[in-house]
PDB file of N, CA and C in Angstrom:
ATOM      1  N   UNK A   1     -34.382   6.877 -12.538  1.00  0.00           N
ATOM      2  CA  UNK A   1     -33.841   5.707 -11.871  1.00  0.00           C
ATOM      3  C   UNK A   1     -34.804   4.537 -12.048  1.00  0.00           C
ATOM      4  N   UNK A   2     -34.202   3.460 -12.204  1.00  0.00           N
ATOM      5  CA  UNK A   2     -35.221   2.206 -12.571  1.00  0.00           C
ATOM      6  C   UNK A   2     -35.697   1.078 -11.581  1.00  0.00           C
ATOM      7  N   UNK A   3     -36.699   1.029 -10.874  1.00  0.00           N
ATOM      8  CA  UNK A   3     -36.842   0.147 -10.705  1.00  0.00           C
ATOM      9  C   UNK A   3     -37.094  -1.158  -9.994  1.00  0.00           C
ATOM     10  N   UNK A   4     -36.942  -1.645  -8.687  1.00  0.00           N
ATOM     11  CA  UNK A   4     -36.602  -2.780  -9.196  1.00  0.00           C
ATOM     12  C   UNK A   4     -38.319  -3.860  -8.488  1.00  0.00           C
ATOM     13  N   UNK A   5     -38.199  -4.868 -10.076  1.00  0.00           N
ATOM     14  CA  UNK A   5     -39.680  -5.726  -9.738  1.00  0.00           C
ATOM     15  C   UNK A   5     -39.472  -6.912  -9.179  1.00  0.00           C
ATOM     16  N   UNK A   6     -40.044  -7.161  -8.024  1.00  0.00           N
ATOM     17  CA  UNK A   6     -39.535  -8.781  -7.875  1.00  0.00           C
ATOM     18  C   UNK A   6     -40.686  -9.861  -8.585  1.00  0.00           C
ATOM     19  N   UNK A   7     -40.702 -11.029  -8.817  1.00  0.00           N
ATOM     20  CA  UNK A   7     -41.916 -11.849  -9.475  1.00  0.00           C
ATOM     21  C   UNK A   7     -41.249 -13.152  -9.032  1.00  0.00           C
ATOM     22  N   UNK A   8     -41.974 -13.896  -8.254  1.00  0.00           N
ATOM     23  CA  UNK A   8     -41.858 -15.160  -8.111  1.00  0.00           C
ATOM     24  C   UNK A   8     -42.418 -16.103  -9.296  1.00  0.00           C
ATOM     25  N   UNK A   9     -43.393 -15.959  -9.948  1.00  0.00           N
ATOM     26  CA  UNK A   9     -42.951 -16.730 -11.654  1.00  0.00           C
ATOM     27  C   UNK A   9     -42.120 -16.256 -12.264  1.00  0.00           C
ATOM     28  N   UNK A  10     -41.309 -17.055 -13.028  1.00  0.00           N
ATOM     29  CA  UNK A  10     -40.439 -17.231 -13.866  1.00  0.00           C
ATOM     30  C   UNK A  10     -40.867 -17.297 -15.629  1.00  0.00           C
ATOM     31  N   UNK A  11     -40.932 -16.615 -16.581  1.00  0.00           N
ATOM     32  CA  UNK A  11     -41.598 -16.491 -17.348  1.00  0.00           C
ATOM     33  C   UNK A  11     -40.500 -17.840 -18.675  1.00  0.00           C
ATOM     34  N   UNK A  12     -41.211 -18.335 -19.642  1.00  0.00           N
ATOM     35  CA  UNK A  12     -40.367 -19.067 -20.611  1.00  0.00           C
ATOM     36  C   UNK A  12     -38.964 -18.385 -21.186  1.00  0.00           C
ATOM     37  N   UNK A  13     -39.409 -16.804 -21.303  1.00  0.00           N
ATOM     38  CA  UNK A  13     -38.303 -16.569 -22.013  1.00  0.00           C
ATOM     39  C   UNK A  13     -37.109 -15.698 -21.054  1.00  0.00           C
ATOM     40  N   UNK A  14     -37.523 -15.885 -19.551  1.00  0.00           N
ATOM     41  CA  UNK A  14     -36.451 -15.494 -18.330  1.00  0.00           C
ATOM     42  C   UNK A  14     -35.721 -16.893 -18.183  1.00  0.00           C
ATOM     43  N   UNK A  15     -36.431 -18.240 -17.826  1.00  0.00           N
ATOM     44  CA  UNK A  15     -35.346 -19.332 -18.242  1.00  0.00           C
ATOM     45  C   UNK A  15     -34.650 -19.301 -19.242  1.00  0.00           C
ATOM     46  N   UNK A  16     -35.406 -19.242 -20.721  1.00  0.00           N
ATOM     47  CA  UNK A  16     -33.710 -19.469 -21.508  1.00  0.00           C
ATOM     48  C   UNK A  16     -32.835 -18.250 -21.522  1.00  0.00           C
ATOM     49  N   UNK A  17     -33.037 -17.484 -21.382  1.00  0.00           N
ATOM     50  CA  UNK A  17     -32.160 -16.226 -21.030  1.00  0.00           C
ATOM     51  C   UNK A  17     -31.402 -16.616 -19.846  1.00  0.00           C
ATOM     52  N   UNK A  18     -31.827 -17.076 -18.567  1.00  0.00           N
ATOM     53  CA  UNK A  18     -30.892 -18.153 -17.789  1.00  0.00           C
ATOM     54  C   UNK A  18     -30.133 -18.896 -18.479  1.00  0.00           C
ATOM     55  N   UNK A  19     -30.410 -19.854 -18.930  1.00  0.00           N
ATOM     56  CA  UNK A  19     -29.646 -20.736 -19.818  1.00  0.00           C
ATOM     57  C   UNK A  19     -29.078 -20.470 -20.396  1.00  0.00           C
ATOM     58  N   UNK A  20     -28.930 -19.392 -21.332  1.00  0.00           N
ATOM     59  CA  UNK A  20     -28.125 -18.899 -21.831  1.00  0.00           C
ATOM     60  C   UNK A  20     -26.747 -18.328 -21.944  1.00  0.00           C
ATOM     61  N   UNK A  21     -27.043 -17.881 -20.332  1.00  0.00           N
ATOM     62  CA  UNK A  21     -26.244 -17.034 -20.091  1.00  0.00           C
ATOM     63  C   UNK A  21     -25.225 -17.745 -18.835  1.00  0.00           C
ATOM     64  N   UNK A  22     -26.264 -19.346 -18.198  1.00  0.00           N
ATOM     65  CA  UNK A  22     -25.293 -20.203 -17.885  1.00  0.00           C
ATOM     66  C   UNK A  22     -24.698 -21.203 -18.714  1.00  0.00           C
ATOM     67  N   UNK A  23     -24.601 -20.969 -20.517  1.00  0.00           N
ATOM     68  CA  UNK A  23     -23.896 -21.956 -20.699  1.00  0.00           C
ATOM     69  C   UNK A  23     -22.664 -21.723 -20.592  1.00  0.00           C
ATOM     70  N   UNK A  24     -22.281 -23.098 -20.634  1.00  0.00           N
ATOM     71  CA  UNK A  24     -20.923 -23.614 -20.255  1.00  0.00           C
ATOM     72  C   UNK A  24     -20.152 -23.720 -19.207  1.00  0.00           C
ATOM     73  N   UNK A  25     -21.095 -23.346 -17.862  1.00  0.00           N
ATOM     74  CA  UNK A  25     -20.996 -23.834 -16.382  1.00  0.00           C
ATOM     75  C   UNK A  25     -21.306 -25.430 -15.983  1.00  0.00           C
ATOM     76  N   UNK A  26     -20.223 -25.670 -15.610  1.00  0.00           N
ATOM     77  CA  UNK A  26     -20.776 -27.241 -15.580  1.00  0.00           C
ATOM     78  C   UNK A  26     -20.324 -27.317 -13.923  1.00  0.00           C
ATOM     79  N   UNK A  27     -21.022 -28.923 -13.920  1.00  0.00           N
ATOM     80  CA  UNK A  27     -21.370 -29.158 -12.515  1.00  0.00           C
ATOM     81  C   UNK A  27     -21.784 -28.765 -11.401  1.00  0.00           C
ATOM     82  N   UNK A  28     -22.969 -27.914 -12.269  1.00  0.00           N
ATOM     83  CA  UNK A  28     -24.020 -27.382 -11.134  1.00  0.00           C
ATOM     84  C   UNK A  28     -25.293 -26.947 -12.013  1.00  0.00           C
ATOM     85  N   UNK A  29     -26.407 -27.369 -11.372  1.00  0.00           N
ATOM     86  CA  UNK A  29     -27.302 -27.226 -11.743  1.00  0.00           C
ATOM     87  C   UNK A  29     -28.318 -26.161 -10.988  1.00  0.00           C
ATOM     88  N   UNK A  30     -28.916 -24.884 -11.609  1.00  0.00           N
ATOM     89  CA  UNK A  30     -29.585 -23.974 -11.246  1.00  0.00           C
ATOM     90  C   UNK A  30     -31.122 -23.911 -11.116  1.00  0.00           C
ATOM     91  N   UNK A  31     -32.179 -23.638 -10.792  1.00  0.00           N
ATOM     92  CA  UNK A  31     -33.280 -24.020 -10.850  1.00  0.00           C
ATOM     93  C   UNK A  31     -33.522 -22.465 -10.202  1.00  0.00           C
ATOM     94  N   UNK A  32     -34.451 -21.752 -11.218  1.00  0.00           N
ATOM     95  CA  UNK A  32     -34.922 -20.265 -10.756  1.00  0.00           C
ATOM     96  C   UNK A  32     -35.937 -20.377  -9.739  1.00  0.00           C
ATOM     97  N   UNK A  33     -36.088 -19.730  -8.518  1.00  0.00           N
ATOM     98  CA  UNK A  33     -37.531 -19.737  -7.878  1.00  0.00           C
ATOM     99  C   UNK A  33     -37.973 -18.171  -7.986  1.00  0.00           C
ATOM    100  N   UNK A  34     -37.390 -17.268  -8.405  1.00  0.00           N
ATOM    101  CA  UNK A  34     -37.322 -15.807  -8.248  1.00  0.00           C
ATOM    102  C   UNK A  34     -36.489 -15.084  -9.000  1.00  0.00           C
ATOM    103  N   UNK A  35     -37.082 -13.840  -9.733  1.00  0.00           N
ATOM    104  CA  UNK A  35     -36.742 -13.146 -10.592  1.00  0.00           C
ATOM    105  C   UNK A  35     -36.713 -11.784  -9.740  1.00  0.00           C
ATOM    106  N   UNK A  36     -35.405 -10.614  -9.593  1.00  0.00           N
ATOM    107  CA  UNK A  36     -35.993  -9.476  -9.479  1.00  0.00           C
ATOM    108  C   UNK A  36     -35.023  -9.180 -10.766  1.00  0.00           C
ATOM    109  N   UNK A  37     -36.210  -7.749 -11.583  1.00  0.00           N
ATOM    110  CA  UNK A  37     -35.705  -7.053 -12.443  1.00  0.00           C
ATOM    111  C   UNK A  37     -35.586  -5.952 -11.835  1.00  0.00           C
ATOM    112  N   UNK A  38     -34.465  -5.360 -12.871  1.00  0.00           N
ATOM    113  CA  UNK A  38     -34.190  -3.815 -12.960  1.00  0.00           C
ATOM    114  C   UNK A  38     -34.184  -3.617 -14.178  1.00  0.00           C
ATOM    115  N   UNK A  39     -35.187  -2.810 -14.634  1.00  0.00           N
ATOM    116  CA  UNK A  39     -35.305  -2.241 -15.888  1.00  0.00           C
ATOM    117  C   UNK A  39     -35.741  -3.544 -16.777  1.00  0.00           C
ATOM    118  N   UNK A  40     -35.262  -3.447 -18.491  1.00  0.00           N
ATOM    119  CA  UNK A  40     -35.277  -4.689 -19.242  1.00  0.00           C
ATOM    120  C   UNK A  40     -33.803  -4.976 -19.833  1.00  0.00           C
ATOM    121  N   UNK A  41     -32.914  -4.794 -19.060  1.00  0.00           N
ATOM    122  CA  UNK A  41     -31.478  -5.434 -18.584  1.00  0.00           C
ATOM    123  C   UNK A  41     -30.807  -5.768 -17.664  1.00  0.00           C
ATOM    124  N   UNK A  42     -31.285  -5.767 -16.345  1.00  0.00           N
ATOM    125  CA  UNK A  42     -30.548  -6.123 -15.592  1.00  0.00           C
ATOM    126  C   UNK A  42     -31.505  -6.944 -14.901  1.00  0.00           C
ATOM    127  N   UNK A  43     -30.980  -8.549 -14.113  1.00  0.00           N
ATOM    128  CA  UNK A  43     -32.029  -9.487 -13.909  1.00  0.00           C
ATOM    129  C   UNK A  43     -31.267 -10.164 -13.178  1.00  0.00           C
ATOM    130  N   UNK A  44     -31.655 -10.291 -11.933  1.00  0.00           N
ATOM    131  CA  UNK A  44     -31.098 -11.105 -10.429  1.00  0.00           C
ATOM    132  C   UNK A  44     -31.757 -12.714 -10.335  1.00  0.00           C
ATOM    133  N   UNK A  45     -31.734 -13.325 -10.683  1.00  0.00           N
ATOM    134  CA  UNK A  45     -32.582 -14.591 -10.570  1.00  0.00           C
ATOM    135  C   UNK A  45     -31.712 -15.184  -9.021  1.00  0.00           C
ATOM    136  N   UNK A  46     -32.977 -15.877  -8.339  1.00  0.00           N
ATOM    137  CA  UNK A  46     -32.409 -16.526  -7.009  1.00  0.00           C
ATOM    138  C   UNK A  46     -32.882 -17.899  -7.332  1.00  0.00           C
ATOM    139  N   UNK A  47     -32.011 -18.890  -7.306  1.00  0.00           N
ATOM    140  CA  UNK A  47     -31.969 -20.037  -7.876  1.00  0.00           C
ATOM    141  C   UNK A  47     -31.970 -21.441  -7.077  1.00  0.00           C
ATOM    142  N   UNK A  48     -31.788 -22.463  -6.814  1.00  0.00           N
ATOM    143  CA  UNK A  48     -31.967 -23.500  -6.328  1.00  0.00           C
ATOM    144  C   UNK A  48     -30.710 -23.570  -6.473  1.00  0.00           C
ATOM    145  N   UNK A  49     -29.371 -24.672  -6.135  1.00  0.00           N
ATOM    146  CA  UNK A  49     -28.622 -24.960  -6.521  1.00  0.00           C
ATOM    147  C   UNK A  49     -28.461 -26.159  -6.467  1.00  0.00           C
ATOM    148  N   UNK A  50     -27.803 -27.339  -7.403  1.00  0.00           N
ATOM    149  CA  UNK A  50     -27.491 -28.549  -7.036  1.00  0.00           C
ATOM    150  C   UNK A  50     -26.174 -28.885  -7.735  1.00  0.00           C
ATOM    151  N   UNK A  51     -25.425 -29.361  -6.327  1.00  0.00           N
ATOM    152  CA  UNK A  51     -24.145 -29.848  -7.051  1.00  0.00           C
ATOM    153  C   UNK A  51     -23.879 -31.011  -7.602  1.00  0.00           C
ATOM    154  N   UNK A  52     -22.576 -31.343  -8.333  1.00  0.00           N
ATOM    155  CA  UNK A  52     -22.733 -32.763  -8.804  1.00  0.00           C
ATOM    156  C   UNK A  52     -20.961 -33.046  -8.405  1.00  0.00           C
ATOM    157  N   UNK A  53     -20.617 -31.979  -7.720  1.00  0.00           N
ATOM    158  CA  UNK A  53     -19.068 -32.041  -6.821  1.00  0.00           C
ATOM    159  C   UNK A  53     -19.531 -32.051  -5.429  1.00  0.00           C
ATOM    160  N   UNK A  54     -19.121 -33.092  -4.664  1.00  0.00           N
ATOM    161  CA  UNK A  54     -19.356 -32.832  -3.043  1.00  0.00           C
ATOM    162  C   UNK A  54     -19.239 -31.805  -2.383  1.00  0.00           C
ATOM    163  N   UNK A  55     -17.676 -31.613  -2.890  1.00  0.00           N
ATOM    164  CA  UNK A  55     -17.051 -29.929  -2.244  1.00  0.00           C
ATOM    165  C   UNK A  55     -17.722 -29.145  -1.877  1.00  0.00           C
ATOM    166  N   UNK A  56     -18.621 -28.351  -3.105  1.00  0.00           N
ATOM    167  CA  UNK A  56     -19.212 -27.101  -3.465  1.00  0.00           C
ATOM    168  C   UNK A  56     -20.506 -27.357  -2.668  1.00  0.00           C
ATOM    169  N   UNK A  57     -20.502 -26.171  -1.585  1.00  0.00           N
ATOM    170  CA  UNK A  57     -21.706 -26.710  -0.535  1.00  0.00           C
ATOM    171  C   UNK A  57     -22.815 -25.548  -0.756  1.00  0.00           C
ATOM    172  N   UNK A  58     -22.977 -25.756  -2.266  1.00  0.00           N
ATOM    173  CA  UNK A  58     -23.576 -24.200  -2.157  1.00  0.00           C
ATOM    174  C   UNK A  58     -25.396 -24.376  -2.804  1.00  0.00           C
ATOM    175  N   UNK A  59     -26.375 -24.263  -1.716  1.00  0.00           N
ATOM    176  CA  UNK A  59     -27.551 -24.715  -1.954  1.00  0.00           C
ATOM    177  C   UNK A  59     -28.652 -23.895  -2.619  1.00  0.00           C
ATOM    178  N   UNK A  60     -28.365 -22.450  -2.120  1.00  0.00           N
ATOM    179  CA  UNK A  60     -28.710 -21.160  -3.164  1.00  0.00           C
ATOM    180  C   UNK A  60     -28.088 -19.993  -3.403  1.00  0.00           C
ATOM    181  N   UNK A  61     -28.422 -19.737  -4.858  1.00  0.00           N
ATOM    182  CA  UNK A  61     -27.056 -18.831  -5.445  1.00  0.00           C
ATOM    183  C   UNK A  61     -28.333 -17.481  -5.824  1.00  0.00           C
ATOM    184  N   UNK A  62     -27.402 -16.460  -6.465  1.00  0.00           N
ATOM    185  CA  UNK A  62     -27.851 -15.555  -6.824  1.00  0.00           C
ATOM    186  C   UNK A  62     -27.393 -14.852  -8.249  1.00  0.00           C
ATOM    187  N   UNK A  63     -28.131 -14.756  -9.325  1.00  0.00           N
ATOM    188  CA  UNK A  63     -27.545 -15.025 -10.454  1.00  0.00           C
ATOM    189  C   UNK A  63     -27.244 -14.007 -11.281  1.00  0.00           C
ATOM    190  N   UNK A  64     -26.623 -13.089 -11.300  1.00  0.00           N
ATOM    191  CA  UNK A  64     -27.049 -11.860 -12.180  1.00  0.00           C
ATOM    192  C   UNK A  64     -26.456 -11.801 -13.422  1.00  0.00           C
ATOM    193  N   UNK A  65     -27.374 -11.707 -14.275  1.00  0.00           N
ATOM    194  CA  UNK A  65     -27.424 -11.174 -15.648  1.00  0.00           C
ATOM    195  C   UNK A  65     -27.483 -10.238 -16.409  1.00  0.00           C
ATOM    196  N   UNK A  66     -26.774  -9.463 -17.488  1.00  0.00           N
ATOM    197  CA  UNK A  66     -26.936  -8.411 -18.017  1.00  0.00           C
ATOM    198  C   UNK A  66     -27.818  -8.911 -19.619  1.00  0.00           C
ATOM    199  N   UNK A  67     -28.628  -8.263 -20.001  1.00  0.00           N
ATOM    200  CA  UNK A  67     -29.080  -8.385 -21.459  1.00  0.00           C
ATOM    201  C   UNK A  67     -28.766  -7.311 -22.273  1.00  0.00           C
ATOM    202  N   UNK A  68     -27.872  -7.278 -23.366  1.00  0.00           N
ATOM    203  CA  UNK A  68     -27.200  -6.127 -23.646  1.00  0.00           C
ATOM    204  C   UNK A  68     -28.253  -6.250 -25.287  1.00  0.00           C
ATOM    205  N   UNK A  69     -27.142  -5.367 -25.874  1.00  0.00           N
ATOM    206  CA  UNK A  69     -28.202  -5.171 -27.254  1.00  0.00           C
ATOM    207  C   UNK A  69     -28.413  -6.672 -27.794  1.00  0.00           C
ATOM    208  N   UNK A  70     -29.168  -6.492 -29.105  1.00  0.00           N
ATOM    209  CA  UNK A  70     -29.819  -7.477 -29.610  1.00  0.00           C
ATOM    210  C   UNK A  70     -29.980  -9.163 -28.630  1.00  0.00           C
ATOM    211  N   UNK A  71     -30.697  -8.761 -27.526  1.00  0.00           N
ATOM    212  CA  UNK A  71     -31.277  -9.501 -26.265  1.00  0.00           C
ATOM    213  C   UNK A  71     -30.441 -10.750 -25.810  1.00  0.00           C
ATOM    214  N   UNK A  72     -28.988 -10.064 -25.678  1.00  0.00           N
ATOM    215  CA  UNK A  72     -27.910 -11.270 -25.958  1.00  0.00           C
ATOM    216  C   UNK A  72     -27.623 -11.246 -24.407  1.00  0.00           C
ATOM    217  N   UNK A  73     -28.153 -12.271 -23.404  1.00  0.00           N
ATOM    218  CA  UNK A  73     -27.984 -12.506 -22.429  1.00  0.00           C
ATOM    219  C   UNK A  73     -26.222 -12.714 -21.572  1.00  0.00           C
ATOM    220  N   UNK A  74     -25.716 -11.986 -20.403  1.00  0.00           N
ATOM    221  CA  UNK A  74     -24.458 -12.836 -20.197  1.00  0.00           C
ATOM    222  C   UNK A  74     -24.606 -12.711 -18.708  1.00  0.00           C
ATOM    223  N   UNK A  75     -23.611 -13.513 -18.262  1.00  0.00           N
ATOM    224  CA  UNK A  75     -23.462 -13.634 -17.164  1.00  0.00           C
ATOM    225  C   UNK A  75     -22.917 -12.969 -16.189  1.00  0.00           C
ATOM    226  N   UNK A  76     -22.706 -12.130 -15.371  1.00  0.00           N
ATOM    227  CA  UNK A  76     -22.301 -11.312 -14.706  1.00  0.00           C
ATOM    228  C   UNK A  76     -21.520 -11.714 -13.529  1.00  0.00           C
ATOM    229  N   UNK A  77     -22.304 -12.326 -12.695  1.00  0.00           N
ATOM    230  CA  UNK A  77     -21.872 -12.825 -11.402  1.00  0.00           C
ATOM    231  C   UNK A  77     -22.710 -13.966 -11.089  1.00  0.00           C
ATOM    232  N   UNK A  78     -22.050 -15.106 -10.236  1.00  0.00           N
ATOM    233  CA  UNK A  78     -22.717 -15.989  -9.479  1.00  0.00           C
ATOM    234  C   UNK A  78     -22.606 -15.781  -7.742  1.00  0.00           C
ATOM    235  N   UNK A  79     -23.539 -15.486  -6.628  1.00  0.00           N
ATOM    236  CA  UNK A  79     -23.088 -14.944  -5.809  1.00  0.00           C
ATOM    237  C   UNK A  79     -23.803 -16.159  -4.696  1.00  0.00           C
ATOM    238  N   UNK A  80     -22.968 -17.086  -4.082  1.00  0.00           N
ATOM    239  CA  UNK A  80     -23.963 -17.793  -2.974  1.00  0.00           C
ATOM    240  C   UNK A  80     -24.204 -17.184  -1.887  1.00  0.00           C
ATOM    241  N   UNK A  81     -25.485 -17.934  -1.647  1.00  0.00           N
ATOM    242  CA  UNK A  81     -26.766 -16.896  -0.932  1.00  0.00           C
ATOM    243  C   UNK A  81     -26.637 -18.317   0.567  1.00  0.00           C
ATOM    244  N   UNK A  82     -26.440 -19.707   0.241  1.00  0.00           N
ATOM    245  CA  UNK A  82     -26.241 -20.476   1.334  1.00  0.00           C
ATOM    246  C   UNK A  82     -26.021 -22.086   0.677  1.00  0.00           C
TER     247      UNK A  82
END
C-alpha cells in the first residue's frame, strides 16, 4: 500500500504537471500551496483559488491528478475545499 507524503514546497516540475493538467480551464486561476502524494501517480495539490466570474465563490480547491504512463499528467477532479 502506498503512501501518502504531504510537502508544502511545490517542486518546478509539480507546477507544470499542474498546468498541464489544468489546461483548458478557464476563468480561474489556481496557485499550489500544498502537495500530498501518493505514490509517483497520484497527486492532491491544495491550491489558492481566484475567480475571474463573481458567481464562483470558491477560494480553495483541491486538485487531483493522475500521471499515467509516459508522465502524461490529467485531471481527475476539482473538489472545493471553501
Amino acid at each position: 500500500m502506498k503512501e501518502l507524503e504531504v510537502e508544502s514546497t511545490i517542486t518546478e516540475k509539480e507546477k507544470q504537471m499542474l498546468k498541464i493538467a489544468l489546461d483548458g480551464i478557464n476563468g480561474l486561476s489556481f496557485k499550489p500551496i500544498t502537495v500530498v502524494k501518493k505514490g509517483e501517480e497520484d497527486y492532491y495539490f491544495i491550491c489558492e483559488v481566484k475567480t475571474l466570474i463573481r458567481n464562483l465563490q470558491m477560494k480553495m480547491a483541491k486538485v487531483y491528478v493522475r500521471v499515467q504512463e509516459e508522465d502524461n499528467p490529467k485531471l481527475l477532479s476539482i473538489e472545493k475545499l471553501s
